[in-house]
Structure formats: structure tokens, C-alpha cells
PDB file of N, CA and C in Angstrom:
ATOM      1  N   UNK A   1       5.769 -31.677  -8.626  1.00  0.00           N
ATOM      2  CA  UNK A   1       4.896 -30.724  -7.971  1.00  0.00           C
ATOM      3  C   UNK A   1       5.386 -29.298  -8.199  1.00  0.00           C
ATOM      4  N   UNK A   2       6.741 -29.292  -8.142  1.00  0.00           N
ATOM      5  CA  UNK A   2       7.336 -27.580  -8.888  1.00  0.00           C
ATOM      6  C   UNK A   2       7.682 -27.238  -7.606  1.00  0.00           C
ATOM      7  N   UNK A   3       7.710 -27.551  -6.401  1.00  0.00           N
ATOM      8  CA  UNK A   3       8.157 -26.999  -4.846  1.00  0.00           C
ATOM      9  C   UNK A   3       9.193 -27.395  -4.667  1.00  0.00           C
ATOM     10  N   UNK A   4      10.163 -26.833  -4.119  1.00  0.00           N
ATOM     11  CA  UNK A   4      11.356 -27.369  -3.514  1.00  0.00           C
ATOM     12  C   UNK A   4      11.588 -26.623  -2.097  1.00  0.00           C
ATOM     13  N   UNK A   5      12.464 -27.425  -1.616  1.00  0.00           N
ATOM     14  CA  UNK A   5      12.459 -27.179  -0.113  1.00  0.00           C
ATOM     15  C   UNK A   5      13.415 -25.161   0.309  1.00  0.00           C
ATOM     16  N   UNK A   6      12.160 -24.378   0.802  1.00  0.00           N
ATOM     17  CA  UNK A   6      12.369 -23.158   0.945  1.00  0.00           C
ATOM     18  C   UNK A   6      12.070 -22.268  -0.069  1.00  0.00           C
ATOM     19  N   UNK A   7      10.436 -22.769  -0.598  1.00  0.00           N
ATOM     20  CA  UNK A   7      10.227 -22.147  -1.480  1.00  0.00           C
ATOM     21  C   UNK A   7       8.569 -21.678  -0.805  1.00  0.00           C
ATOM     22  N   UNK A   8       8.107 -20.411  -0.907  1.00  0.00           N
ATOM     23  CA  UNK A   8       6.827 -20.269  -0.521  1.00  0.00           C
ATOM     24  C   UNK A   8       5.646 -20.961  -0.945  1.00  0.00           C
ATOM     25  N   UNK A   9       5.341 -21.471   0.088  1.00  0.00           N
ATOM     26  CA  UNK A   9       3.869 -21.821  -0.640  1.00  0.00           C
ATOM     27  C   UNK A   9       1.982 -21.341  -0.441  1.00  0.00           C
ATOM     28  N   UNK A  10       1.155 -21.379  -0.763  1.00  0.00           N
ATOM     29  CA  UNK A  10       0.049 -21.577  -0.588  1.00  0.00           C
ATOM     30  C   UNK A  10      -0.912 -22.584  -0.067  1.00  0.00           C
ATOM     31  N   UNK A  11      -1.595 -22.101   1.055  1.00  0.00           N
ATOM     32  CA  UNK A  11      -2.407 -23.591   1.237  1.00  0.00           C
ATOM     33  C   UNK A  11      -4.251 -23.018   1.160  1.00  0.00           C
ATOM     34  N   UNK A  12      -4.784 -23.696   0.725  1.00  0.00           N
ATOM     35  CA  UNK A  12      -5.956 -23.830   0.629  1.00  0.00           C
ATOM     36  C   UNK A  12      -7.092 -24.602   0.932  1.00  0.00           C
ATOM     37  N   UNK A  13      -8.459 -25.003   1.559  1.00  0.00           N
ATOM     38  CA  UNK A  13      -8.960 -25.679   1.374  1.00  0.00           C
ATOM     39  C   UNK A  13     -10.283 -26.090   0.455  1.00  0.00           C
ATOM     40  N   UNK A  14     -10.178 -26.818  -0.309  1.00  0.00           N
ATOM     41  CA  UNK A  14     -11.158 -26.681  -1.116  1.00  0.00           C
ATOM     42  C   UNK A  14     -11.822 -28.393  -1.296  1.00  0.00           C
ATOM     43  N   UNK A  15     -13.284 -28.114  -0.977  1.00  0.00           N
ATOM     44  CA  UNK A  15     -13.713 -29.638  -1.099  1.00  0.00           C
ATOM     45  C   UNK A  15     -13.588 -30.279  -0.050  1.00  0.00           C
ATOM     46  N   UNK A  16     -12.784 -29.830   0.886  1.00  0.00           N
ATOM     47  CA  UNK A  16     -12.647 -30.698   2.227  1.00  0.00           C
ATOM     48  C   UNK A  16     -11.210 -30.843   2.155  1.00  0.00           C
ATOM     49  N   UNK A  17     -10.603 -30.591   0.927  1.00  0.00           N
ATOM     50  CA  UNK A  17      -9.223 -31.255   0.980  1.00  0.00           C
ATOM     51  C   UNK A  17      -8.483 -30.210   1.197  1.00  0.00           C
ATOM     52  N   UNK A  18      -6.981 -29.966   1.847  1.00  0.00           N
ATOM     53  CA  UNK A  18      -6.071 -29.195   1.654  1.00  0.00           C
ATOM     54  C   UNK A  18      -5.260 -29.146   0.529  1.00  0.00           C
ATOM     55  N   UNK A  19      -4.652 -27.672   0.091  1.00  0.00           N
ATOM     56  CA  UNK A  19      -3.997 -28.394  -1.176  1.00  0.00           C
ATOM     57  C   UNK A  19      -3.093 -27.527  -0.610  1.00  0.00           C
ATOM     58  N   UNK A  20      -1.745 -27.816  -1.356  1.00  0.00           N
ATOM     59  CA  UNK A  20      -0.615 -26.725  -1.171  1.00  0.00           C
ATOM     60  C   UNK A  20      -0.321 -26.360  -2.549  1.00  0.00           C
ATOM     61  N   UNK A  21       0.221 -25.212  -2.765  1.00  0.00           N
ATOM     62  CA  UNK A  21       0.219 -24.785  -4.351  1.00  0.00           C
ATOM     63  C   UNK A  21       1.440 -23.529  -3.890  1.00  0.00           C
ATOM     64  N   UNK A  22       2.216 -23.907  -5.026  1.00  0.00           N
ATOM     65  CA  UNK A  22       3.503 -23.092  -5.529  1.00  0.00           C
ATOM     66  C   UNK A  22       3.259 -21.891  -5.947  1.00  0.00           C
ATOM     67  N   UNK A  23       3.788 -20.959  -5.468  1.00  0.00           N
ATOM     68  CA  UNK A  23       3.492 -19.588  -5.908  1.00  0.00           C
ATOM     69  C   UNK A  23       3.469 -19.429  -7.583  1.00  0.00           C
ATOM     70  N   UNK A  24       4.245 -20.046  -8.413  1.00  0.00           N
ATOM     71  CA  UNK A  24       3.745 -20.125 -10.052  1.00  0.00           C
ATOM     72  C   UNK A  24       2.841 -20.886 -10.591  1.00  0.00           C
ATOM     73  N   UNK A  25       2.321 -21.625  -9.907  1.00  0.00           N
ATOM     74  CA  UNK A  25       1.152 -21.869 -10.256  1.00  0.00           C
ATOM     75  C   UNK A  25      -0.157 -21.117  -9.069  1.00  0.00           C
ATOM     76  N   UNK A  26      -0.265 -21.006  -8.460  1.00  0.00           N
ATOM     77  CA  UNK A  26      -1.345 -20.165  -7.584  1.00  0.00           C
ATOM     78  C   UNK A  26      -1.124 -18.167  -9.207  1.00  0.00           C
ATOM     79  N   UNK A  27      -0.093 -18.084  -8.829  1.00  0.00           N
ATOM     80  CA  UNK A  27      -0.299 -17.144 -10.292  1.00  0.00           C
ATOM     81  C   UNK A  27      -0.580 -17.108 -11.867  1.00  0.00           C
ATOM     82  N   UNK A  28      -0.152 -18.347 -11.827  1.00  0.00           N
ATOM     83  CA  UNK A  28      -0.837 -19.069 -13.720  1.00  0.00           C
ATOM     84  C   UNK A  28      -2.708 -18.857 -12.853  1.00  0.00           C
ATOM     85  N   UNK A  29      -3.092 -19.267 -11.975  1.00  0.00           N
ATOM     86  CA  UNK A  29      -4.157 -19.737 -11.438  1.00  0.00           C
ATOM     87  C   UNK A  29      -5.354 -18.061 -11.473  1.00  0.00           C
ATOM     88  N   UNK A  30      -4.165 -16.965 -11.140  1.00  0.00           N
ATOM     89  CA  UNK A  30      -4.642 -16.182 -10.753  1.00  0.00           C
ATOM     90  C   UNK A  30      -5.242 -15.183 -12.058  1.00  0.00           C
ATOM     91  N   UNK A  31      -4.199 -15.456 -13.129  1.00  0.00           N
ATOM     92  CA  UNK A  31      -4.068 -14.597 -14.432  1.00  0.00           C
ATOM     93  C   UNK A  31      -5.224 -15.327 -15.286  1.00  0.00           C
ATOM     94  N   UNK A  32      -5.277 -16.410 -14.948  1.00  0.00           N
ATOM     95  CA  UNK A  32      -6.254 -17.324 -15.951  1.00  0.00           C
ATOM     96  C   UNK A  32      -8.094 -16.985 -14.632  1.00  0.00           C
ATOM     97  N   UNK A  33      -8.085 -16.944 -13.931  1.00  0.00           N
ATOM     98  CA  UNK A  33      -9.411 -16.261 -13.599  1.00  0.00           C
ATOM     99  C   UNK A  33      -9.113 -15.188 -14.055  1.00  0.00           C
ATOM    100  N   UNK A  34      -8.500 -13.661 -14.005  1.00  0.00           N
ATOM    101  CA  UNK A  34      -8.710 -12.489 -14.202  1.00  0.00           C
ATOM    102  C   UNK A  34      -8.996 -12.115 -15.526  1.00  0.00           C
ATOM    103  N   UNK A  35      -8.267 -13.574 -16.218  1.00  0.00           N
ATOM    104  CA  UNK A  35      -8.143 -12.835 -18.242  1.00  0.00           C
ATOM    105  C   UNK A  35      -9.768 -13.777 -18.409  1.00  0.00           C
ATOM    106  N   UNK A  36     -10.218 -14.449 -17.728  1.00  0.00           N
ATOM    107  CA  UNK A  36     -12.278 -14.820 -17.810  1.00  0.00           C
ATOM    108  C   UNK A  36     -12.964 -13.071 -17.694  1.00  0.00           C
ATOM    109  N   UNK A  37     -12.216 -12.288 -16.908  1.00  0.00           N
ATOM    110  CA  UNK A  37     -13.480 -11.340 -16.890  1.00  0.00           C
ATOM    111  C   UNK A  37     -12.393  -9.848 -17.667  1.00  0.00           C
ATOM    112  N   UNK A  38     -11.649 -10.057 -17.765  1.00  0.00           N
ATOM    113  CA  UNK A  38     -11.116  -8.755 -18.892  1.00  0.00           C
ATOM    114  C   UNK A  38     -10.998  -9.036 -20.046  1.00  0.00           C
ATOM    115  N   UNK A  39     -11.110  -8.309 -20.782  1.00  0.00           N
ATOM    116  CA  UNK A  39     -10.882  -8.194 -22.424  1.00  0.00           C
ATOM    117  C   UNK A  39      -9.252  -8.064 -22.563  1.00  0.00           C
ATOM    118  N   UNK A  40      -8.394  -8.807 -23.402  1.00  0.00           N
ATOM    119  CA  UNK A  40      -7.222  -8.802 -23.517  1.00  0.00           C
ATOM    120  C   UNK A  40      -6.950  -7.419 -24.133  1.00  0.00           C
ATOM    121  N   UNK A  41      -7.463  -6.405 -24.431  1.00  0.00           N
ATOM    122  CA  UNK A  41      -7.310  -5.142 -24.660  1.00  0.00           C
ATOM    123  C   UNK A  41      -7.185  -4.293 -23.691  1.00  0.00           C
ATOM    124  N   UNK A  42      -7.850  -4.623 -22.576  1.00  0.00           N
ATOM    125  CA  UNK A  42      -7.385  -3.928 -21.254  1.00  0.00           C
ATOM    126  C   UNK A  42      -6.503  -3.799 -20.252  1.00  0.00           C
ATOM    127  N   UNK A  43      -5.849  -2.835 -20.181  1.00  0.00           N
ATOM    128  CA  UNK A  43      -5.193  -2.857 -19.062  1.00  0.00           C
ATOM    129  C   UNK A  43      -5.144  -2.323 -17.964  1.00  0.00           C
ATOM    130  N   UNK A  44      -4.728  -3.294 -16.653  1.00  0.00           N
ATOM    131  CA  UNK A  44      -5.614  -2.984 -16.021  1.00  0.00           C
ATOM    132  C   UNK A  44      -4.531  -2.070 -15.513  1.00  0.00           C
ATOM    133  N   UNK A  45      -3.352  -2.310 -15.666  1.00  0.00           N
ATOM    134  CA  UNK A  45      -2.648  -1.591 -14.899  1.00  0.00           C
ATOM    135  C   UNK A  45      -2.451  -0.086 -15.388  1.00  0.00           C
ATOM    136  N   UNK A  46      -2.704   0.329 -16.349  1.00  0.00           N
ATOM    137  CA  UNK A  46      -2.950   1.986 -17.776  1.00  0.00           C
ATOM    138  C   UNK A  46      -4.132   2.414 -16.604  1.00  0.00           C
ATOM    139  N   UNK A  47      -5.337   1.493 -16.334  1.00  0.00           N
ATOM    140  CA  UNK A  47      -6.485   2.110 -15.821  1.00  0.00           C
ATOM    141  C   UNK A  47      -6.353   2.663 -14.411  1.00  0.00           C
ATOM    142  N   UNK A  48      -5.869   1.718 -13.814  1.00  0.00           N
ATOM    143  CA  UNK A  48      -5.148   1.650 -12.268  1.00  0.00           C
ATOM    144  C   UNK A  48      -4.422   3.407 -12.165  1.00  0.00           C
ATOM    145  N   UNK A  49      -3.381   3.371 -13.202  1.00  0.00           N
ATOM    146  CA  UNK A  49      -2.703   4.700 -12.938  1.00  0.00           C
ATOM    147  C   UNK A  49      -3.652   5.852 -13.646  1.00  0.00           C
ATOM    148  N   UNK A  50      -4.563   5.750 -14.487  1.00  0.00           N
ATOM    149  CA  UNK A  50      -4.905   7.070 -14.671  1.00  0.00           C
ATOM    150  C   UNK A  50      -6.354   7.406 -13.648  1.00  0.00           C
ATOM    151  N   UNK A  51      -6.564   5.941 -12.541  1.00  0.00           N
ATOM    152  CA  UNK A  51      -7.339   6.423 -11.765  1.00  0.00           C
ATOM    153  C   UNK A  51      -6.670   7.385 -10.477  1.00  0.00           C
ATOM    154  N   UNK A  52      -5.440   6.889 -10.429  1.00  0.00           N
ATOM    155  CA  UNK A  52      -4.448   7.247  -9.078  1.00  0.00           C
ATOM    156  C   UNK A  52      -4.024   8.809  -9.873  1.00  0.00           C
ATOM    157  N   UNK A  53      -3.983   9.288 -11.033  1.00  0.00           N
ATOM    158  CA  UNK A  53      -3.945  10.434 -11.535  1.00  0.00           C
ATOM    159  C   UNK A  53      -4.985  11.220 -11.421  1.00  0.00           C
ATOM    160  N   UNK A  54      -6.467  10.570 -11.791  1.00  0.00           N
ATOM    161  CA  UNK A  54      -7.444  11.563 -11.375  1.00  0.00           C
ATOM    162  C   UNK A  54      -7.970  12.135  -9.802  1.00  0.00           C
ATOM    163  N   UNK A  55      -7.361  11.181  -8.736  1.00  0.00           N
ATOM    164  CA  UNK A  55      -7.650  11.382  -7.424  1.00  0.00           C
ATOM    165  C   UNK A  55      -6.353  12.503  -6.802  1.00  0.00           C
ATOM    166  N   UNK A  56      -5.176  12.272  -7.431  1.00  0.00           N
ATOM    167  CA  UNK A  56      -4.625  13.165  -7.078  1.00  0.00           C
ATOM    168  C   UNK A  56      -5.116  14.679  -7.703  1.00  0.00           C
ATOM    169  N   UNK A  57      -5.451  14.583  -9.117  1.00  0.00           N
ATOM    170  CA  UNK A  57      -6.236  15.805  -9.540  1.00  0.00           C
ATOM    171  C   UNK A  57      -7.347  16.370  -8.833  1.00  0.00           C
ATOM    172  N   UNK A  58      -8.211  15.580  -8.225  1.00  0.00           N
ATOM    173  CA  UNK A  58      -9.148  15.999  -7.527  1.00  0.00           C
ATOM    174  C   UNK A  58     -10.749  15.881  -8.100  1.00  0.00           C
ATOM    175  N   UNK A  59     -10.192  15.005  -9.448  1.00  0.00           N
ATOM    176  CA  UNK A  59     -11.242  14.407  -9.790  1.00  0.00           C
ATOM    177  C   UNK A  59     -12.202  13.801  -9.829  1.00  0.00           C
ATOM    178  N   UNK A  60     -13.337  13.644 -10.083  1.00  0.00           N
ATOM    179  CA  UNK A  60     -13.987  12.386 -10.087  1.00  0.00           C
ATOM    180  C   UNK A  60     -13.934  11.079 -10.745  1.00  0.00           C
ATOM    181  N   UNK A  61     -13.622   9.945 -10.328  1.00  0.00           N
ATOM    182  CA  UNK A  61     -13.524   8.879 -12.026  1.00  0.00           C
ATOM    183  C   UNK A  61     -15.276   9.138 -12.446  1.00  0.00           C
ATOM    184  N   UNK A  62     -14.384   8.628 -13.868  1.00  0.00           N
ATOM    185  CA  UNK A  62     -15.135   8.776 -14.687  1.00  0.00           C
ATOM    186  C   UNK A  62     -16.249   6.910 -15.067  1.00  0.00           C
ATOM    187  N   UNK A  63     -17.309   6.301 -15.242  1.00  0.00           N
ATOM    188  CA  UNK A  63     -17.580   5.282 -15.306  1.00  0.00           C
ATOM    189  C   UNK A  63     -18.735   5.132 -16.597  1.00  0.00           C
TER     190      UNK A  63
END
């Protein structure tokens, strides 16, 4: 299962069922939905900071 005792976990319900899920996989889980809707050319984190750059500028983003 990849858990060992004192390790964080996740619980969820889905389907009726509970599941518990290991923080490396709940994140394999998380990267594999996000890379369905980004282009592997993007980043999100480049975009992230030059939005936190234009608000401190006083900018507007740009879309």
C-alpha cells in the first residue's frame, strides 16, 4: 500500500467507499489530473510569479 505507521494520509470517499491514500500517490494523482489540462510547455509556476509581479506593479493581468 506504500503507508507505514506515522505517515500522513488522505481519506476520501468515492463510490460509497472510503479510501485512504498516501500522500505520494494522492500527488502522482494530483500531477496526472493537472498535466490533462496543461500543455507540458507551461508553467504554471513562471505564470504564477509574473502574475504576483504584475499586481505588485499595479497592473492589470493580461488574458
Amino acid at each position: 500500500m506504500g503507508v507505514r505507521e506515522g505517515d500522513e494520509v488522505l481519506l476520501e470517499v468515492e463510490d460509497g467507499e472510503l479510501r485512504i491514500i498516501g500522500r505520494a500517490a494522492a500527488r502522482k494523482q494530483a500531477k496526472a489530473l493537472v498535466a490533462k489540462h496543461v500543455p507540458p510547455e507551461v508553467s504554471l509556476v513562471d505564470e504564477l510569479i509574473a502574475e504576483r509581479r504584475r499586481e505588485v506593479a499595479g497592473e492589470e493581468p493580461s488574458e
